[in-house]
Protein backbone atom coordinates (compact mmCIF):
# COMPACT_ATOMS: atom_id res chain seq x y z
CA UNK A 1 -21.64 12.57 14.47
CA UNK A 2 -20.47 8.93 15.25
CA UNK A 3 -23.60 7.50 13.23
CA UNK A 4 -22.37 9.67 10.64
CA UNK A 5 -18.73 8.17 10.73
CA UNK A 6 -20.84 4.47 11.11
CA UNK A 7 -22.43 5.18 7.72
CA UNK A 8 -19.54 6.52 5.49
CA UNK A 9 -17.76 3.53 6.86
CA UNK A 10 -20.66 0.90 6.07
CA UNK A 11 -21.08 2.43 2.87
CA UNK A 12 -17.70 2.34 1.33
CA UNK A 13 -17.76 0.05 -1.85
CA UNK A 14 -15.87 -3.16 -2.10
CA UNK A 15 -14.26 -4.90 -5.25
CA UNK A 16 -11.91 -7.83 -5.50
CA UNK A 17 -9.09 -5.64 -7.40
CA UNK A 18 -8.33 -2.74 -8.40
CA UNK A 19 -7.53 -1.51 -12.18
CA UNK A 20 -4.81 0.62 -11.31
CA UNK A 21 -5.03 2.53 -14.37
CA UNK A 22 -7.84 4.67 -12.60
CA UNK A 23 -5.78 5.36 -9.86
CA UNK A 24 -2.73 6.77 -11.54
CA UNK A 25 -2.80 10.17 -10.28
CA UNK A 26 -4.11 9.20 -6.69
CA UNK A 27 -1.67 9.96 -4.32
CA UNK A 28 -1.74 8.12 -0.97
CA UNK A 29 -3.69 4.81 -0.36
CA UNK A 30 -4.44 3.32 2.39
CA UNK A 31 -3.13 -0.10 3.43
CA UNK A 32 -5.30 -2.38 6.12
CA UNK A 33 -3.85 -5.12 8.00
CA UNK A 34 -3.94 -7.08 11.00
CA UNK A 35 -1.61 -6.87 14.19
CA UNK A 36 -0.41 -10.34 16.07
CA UNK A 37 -3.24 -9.56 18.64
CA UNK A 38 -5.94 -9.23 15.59
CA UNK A 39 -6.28 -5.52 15.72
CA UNK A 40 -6.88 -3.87 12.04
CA UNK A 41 -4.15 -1.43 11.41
CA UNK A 42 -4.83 1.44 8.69
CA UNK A 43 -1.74 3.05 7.76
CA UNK A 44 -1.66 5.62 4.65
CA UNK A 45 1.20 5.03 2.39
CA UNK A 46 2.29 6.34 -1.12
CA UNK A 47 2.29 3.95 -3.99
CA UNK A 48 4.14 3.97 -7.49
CA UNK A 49 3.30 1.74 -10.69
CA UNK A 50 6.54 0.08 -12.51
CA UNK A 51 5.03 -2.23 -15.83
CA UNK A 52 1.39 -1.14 -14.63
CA UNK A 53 2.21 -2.98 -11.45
CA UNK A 54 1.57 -1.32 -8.01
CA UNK A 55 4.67 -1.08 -5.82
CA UNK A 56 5.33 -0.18 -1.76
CA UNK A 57 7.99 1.64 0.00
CA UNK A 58 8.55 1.13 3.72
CA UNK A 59 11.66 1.02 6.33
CA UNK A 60 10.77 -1.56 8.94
CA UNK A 61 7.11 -0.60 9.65
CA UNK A 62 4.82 -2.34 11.67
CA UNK A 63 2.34 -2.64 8.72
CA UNK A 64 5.35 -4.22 6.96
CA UNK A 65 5.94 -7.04 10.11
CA UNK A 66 2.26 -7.89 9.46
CA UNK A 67 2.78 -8.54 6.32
CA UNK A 68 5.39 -10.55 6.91
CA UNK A 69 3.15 -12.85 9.03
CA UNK A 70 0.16 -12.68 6.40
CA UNK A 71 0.64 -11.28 2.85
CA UNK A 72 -2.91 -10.88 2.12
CA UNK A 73 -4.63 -7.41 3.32
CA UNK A 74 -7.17 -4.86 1.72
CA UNK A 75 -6.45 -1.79 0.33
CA UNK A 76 -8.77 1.27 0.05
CA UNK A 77 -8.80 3.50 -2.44
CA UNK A 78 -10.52 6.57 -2.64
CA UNK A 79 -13.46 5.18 -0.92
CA UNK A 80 -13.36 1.66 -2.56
CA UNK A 81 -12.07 -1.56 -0.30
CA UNK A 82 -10.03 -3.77 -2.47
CA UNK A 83 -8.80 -7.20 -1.31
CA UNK A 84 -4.92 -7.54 -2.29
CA UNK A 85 -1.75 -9.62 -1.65
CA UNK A 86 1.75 -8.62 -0.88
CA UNK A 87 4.47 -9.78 -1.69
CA UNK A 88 8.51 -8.77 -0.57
CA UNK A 89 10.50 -7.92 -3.79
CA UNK A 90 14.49 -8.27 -2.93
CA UNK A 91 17.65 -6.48 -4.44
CA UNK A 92 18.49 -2.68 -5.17
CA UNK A 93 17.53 -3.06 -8.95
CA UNK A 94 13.73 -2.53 -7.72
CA UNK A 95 14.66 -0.19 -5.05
CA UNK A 96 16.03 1.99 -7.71
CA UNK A 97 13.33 1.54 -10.10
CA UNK A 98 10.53 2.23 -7.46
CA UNK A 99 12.74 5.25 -5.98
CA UNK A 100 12.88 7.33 -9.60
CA UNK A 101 9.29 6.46 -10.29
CA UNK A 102 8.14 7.44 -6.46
CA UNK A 103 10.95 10.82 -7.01
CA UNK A 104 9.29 11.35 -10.01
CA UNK A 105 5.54 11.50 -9.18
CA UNK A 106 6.18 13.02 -5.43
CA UNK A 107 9.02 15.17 -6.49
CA UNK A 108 10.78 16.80 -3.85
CA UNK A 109 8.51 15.57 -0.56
CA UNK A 110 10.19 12.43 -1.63
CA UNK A 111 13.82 13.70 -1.95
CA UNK A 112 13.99 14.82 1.28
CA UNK A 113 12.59 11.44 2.58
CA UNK A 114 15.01 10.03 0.77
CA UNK A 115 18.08 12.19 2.51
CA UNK A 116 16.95 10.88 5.58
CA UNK A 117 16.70 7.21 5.43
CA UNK A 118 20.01 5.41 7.55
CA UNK A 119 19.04 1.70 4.95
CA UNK A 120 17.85 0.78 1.58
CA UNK A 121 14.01 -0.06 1.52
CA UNK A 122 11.85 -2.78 1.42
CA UNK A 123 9.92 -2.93 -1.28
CA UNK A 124 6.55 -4.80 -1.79
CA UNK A 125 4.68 -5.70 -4.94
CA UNK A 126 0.84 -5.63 -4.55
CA UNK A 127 -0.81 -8.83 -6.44
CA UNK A 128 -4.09 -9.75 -6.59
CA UNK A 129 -5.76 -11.88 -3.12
CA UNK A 130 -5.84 -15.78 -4.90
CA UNK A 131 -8.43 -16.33 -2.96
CA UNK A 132 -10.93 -13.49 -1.66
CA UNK A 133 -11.74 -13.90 1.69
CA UNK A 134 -15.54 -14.89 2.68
């Protein structure tokens, strides 16, 4: 079994960025980053497109800290590792936009995430990496 989970991992494709076009009806992505101490967190997160332009929701995560100390991190979707860059997008005219769009294609799982949150989210564009890594 673990060579098993070895080989689906060492076989997973890889591709600079993604065309988010093909991933319009894919639900959750995962984002990969790295702790202070260098450990790779994985976290699965939903994602909405605004313009054709992916966009993240979070509330103080520890993905989002990471971030914060290093924009760039991969993404991988459906299988596929992208390489990606975040960046922090201020002010409650995007957290309104990327609300109704995430409302919209999560429906009511989303309302009632929505009911529950005590601040207004950050909100994170996902760019292209300007530099892939080596």
């Amino acid at each position: 079994m673990v060579s098993l989970v070895v080989l689906v991992a060492a076989s997973a494709a890889w591709s600079e960025y993604p065309n988010w076009n093909d991933y319009v009806d894919v639900d959750v992505i995962e984002v990969i980053t790295w702790d202070e101490g260098g450990d790779e967190r994985e976290t699965k997160v939903w994602f909405v497109l605004l313009g054709g332009e992916p966009y993240l929701r979070t509330s103080g995560s520890r993905w989002l800290a990471n971030l914060r100390r290093d924009p760039d991190f991969k993404l991988r979707i459906e299988g596929t590792l992208y390489e990606a860059r975040a960046e922090e997008i201020e002010g409650e005219a995007i957290v309104e936009k990327v609300d109704i769009a995430s409302q919209r294609k999560y429906g009511f799982s989303d309302r009632v995430i929505s009911l529950f949150r005590s601040r207004s989210p950050d909100i994170l564009r996902i760019s292209p990496r300007a530099t892939p890594s080596p």
